[in-house]
N, C-alpha and C. Protein backbone atom coordinates (compact mmCIF):
# COMPACT_ATOMS: atom_id res chain seq x y z
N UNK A 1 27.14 41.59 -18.70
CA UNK A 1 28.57 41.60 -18.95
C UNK A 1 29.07 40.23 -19.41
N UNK A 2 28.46 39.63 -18.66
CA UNK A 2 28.81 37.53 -19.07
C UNK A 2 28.53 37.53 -20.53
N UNK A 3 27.20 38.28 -21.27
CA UNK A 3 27.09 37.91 -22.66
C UNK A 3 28.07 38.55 -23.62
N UNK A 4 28.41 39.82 -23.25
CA UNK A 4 29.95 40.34 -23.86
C UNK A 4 30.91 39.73 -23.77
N UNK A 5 31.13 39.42 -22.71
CA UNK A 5 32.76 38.40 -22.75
C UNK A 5 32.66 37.32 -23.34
N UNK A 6 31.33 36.48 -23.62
CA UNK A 6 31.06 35.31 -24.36
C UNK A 6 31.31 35.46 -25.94
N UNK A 7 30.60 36.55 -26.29
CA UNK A 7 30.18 37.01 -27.73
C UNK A 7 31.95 37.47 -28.21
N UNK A 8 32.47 38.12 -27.50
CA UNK A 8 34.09 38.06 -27.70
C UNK A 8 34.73 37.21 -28.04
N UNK A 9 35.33 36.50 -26.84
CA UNK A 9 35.97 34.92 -26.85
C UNK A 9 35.29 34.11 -27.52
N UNK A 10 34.10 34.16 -28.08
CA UNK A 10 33.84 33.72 -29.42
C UNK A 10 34.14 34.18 -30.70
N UNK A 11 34.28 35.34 -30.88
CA UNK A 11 34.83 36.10 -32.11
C UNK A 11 36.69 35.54 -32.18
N UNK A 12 36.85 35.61 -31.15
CA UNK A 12 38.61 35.39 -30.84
C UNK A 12 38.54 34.61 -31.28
N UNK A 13 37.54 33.18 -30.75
CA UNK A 13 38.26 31.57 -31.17
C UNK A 13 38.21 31.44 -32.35
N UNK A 14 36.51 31.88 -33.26
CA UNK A 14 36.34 31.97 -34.47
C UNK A 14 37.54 32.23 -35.47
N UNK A 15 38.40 33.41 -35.52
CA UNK A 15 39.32 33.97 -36.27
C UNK A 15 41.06 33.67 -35.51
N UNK A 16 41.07 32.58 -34.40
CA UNK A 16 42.14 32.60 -34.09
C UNK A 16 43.05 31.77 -34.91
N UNK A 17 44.92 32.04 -35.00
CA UNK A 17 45.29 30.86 -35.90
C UNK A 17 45.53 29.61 -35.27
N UNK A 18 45.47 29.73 -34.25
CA UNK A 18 45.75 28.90 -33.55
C UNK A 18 44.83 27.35 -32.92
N UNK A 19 43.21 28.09 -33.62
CA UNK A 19 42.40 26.97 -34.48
C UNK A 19 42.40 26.86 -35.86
N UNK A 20 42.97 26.03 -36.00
CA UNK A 20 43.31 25.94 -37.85
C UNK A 20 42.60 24.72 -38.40
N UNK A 21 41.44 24.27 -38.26
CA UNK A 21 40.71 23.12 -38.35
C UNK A 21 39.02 23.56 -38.47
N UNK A 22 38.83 24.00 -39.38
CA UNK A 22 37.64 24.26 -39.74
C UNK A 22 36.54 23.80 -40.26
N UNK A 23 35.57 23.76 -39.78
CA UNK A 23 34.19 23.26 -40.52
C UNK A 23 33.58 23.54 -41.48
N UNK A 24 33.74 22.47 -42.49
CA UNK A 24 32.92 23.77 -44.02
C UNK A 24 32.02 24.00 -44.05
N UNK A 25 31.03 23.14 -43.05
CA UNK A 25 29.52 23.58 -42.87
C UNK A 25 28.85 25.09 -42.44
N UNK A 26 29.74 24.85 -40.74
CA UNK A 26 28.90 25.69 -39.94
C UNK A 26 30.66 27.17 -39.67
N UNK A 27 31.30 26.56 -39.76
CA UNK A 27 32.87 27.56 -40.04
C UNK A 27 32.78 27.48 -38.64
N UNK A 28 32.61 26.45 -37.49
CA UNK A 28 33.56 26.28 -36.17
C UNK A 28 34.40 25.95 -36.11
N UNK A 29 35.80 26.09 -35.30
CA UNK A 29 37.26 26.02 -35.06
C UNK A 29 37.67 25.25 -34.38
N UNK A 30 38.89 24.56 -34.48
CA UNK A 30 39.26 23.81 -33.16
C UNK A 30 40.55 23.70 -33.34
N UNK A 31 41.40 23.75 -32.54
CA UNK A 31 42.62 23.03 -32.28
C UNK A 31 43.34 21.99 -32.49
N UNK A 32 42.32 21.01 -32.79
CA UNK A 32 42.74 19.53 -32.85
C UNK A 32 41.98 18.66 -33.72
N UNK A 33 42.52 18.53 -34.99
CA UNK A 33 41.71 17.61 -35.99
C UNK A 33 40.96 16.72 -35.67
N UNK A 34 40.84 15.82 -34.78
CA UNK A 34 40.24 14.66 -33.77
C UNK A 34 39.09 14.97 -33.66
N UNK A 35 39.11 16.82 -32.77
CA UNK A 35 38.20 17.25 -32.16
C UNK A 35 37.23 17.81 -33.92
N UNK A 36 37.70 18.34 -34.49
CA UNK A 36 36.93 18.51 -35.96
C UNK A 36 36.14 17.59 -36.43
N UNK A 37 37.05 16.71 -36.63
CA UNK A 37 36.22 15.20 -36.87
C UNK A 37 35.27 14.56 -35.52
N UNK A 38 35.39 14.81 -34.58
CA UNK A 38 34.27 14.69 -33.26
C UNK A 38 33.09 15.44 -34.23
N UNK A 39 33.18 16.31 -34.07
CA UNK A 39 32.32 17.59 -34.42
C UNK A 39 31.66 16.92 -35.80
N UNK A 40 32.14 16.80 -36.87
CA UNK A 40 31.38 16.61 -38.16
C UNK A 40 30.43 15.46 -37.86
N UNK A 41 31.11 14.37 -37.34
CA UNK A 41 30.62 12.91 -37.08
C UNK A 41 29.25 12.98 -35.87
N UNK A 42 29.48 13.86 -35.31
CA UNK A 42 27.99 13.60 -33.83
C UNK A 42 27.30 15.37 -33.79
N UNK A 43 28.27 15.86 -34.28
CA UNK A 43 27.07 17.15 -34.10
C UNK A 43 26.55 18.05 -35.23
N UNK A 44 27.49 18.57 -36.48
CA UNK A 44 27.23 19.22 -37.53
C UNK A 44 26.22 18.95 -38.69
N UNK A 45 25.16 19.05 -38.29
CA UNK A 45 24.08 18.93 -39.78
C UNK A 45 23.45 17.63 -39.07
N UNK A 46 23.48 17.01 -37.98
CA UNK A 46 23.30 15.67 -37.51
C UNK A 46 22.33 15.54 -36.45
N UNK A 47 21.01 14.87 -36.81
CA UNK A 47 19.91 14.77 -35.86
C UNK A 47 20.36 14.07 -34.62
N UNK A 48 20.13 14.76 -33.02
CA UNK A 48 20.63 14.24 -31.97
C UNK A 48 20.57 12.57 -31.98
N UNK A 49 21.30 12.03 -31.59
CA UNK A 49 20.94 10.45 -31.48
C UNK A 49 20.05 9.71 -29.85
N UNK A 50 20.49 11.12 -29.46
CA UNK A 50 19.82 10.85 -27.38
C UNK A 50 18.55 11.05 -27.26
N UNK A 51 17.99 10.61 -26.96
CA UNK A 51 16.76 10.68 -25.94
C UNK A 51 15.96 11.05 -25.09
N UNK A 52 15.29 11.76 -24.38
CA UNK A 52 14.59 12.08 -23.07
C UNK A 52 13.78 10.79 -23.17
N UNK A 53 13.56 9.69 -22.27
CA UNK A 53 12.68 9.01 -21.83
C UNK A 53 11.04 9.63 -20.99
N UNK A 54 11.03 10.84 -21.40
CA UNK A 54 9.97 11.11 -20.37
C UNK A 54 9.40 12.18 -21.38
N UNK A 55 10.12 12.98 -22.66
CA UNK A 55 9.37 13.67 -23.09
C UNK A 55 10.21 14.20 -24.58
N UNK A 56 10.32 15.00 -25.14
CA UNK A 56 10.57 15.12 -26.56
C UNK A 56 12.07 15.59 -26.65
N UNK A 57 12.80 15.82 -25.95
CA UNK A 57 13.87 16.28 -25.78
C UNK A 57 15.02 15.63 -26.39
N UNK A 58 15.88 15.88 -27.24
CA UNK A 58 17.28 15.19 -27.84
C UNK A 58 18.27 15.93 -27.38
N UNK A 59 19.82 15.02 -27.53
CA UNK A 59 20.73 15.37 -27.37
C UNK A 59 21.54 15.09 -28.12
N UNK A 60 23.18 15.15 -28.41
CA UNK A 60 24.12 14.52 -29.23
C UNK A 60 25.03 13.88 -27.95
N UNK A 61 24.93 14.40 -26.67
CA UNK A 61 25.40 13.56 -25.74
C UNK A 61 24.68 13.05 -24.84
N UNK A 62 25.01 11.64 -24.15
CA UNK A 62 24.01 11.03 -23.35
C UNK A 62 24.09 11.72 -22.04
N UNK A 63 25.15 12.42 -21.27
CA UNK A 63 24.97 13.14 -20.67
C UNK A 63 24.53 14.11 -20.31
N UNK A 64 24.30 14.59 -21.34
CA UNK A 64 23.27 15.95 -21.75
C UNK A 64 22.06 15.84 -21.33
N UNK A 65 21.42 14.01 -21.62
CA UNK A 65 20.08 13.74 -21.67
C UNK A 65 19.93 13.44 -20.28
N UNK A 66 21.12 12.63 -19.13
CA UNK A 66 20.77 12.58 -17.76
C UNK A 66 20.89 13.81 -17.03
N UNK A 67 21.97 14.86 -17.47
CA UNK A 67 21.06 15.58 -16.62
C UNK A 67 20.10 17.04 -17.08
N UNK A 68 19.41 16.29 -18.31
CA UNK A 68 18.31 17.10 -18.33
C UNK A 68 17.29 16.36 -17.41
N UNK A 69 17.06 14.94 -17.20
CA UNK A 69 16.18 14.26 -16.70
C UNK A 69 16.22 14.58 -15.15
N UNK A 70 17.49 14.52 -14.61
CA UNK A 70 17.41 15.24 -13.40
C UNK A 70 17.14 16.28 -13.23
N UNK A 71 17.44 16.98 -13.77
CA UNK A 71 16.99 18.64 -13.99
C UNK A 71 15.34 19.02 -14.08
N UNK A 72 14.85 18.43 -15.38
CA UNK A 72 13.38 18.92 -15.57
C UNK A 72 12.54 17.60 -14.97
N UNK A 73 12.78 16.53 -15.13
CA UNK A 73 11.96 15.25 -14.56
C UNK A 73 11.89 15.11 -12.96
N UNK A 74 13.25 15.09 -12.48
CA UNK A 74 13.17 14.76 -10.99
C UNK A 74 13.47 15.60 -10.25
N UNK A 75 13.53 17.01 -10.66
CA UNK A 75 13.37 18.31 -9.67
C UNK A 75 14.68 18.25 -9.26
N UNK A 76 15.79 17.67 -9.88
CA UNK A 76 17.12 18.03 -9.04
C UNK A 76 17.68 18.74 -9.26
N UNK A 77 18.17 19.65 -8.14
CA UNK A 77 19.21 20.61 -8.45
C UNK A 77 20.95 20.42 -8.85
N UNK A 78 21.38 20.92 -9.99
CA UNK A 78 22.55 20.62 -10.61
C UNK A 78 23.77 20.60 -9.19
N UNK A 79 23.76 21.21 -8.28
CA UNK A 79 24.78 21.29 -7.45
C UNK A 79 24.37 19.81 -6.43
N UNK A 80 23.49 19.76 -6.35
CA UNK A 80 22.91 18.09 -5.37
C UNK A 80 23.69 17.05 -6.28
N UNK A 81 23.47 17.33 -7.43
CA UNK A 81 23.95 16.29 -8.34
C UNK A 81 25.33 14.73 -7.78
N UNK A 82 25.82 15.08 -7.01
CA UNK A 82 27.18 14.51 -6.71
C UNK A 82 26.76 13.78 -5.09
């Protein structure tokens, strides 16, 4: 049921007017020109710039990459995290 309501509210955001800021690449939406330009500049068509220190893994955020390292490297569980 989680992948239906996803696959939805993705169709919604896709065609909503209320994202009027579009990507000519990949045709993702956003709300906020800022956030468009986020998007073209670090993620669209753009080889991750992050790292895994321990194995082949990239990211476009550095947070992404700590807690993959906690995750797959040091056995931690995401809710221990804090």
């Amino acid at each position: 049921m989680r992948n239906v309501n996803r696959k939805c509210k993705d169709y919604q955001s896709a065609y909503s007017p209320l994202r009027p800021f579009r990507c000519a690449t990949c045709n993702r939406t956003y709300k906020r020109q800022q956030h468009l330009v986020r998007h073209m500049k670090y993620e669209c068509g753009v080889e991750p710039m992050f790292k895994c220190p321990h194995c082949d893994y990239r990211a476009s955020h550095n947070a992404s990459v700590k807690s993959h390292v906690l995750s797959r490297h040091m056995k931690i569980r995401h809710d221990l995290w804090n």
